[in-house]
C-alpha atoms as a PDB file:
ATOM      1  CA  UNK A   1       7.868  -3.274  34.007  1.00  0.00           C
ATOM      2  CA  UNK A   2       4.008  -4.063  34.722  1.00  0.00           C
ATOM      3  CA  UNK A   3       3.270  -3.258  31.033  1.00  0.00           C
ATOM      4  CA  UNK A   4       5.961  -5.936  30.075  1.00  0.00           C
ATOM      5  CA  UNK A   5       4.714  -8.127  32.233  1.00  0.00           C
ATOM      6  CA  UNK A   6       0.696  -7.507  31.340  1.00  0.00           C
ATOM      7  CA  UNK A   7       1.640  -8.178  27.387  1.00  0.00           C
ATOM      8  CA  UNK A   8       3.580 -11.123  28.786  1.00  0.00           C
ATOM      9  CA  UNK A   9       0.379 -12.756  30.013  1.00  0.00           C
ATOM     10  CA  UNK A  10      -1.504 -11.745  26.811  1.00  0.00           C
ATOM     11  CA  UNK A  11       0.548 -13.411  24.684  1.00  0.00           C
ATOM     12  CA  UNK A  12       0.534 -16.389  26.378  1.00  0.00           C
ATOM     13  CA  UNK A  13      -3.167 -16.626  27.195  1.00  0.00           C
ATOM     14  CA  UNK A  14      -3.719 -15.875  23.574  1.00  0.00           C
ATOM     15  CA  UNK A  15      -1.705 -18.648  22.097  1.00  0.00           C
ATOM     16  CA  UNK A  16      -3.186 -21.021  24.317  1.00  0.00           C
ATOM     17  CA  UNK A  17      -6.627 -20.176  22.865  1.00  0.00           C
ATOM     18  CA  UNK A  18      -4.992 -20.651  19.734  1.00  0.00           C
ATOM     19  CA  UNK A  19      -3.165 -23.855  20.346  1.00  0.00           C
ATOM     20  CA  UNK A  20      -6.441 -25.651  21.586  1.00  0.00           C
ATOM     21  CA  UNK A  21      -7.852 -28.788  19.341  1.00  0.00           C
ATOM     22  CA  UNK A  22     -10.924 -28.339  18.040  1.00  0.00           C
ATOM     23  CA  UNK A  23     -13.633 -29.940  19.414  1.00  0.00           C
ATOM     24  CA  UNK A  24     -15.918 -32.161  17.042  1.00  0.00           C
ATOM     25  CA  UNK A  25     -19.489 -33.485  17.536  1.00  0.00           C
ATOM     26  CA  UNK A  26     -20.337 -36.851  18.396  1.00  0.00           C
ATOM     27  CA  UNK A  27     -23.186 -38.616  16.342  1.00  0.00           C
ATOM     28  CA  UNK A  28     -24.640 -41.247  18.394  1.00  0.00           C
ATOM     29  CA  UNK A  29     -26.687 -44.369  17.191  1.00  0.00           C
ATOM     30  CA  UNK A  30     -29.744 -43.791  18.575  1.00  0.00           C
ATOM     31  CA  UNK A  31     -32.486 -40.907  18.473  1.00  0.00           C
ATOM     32  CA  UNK A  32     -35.552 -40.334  20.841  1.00  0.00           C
ATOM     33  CA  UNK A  33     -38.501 -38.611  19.301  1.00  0.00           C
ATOM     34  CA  UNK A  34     -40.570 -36.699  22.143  1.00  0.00           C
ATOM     35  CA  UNK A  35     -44.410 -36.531  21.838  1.00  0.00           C
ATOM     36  CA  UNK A  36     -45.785 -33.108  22.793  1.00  0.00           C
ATOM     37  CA  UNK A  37     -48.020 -30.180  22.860  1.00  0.00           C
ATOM     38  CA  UNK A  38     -45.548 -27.957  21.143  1.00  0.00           C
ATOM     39  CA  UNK A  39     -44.731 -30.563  18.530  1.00  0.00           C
ATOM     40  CA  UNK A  40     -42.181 -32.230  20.689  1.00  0.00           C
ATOM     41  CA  UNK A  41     -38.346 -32.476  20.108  1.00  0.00           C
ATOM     42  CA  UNK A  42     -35.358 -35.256  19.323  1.00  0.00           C
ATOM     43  CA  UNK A  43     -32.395 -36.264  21.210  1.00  0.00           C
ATOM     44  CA  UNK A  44     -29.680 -38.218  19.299  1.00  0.00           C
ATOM     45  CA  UNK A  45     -27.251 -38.724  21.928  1.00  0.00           C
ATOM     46  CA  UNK A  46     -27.909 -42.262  22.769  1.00  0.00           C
ATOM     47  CA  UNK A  47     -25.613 -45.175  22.782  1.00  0.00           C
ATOM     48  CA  UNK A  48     -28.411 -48.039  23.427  1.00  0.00           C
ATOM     49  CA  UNK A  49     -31.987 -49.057  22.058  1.00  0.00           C
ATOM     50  CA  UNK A  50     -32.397 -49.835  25.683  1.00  0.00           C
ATOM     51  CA  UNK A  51     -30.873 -46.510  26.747  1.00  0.00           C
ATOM     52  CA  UNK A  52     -33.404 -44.184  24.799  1.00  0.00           C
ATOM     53  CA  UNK A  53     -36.347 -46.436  25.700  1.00  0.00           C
ATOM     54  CA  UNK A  54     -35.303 -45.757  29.156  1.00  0.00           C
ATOM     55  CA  UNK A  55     -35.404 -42.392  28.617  1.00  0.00           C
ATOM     56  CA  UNK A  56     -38.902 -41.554  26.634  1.00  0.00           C
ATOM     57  CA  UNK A  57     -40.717 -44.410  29.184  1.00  0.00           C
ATOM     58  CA  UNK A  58     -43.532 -42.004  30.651  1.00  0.00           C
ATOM     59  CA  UNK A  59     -42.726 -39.260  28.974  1.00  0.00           C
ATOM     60  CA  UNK A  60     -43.922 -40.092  25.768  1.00  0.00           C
ATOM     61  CA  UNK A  61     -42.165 -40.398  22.374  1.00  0.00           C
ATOM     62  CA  UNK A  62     -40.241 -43.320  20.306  1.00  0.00           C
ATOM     63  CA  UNK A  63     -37.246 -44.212  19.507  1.00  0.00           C
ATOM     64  CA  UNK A  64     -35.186 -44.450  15.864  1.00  0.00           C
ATOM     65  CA  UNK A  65     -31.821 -45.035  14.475  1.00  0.00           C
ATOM     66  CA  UNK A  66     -29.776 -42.155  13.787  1.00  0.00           C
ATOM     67  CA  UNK A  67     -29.355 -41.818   9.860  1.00  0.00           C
ATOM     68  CA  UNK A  68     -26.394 -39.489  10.406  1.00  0.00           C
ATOM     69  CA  UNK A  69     -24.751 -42.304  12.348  1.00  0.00           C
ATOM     70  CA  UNK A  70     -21.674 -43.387  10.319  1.00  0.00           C
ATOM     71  CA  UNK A  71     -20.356 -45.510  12.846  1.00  0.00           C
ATOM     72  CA  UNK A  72     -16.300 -46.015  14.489  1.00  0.00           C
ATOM     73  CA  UNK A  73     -13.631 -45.019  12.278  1.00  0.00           C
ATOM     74  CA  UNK A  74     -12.465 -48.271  10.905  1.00  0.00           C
ATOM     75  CA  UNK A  75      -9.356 -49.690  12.611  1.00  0.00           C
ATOM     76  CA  UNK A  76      -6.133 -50.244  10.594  1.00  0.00           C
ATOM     77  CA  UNK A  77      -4.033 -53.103  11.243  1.00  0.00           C
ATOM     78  CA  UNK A  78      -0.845 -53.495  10.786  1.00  0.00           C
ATOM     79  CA  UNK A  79       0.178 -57.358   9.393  1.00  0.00           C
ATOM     80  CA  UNK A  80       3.437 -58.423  12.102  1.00  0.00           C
ATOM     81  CA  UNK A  81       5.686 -60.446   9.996  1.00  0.00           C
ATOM     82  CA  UNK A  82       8.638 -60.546  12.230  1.00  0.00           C
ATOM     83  CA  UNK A  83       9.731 -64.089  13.688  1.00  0.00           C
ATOM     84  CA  UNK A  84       6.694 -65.550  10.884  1.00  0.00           C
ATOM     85  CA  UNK A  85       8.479 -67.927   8.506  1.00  0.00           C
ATOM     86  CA  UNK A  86       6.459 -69.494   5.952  1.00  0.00           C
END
């Protein structure tokens, strides 16, 4: 009974790590560029100009658009035409 029960639980822990969506990376609009000894390093996980230049402000470094930024998906909309007489 305990083995039925242990295969039980392995099948459904298993097809819930199956069943999960996969997760996809964000690109964000805005890259910092840190200044450093060791060459320094680049964040692009900002939403703002004002938010990266927030963030290199005493640390050193600049601030760029992200060229891998492609923007929102574009919205569809759908044209109502019901109760529209022409």
């Amino acid at each position: 009974m305990r083995s039925l029960q242990f295969l039980l639980a392995a099948a459904v822990l298993a097809a819930a790590a199956f069943a999960t969506a996969p997760v996809q990376a964000r690109e964000y609009p805005w890259c910092a560029q840190y200044s450093g000894q060791a060459g320094g390093a680049r964040n692009c996980g900002f939403v703002s100009f004002q938010q990266c230049l927030a963030t290199v402000s005493g640390i050193g470094g600049f601030c760029e658009r992200n060229s891998f930024y492609t923007g929102p998906e574009p919205r569809r909309y759908r044209r109502h035409t019901e109760g529209y007489e022409r």
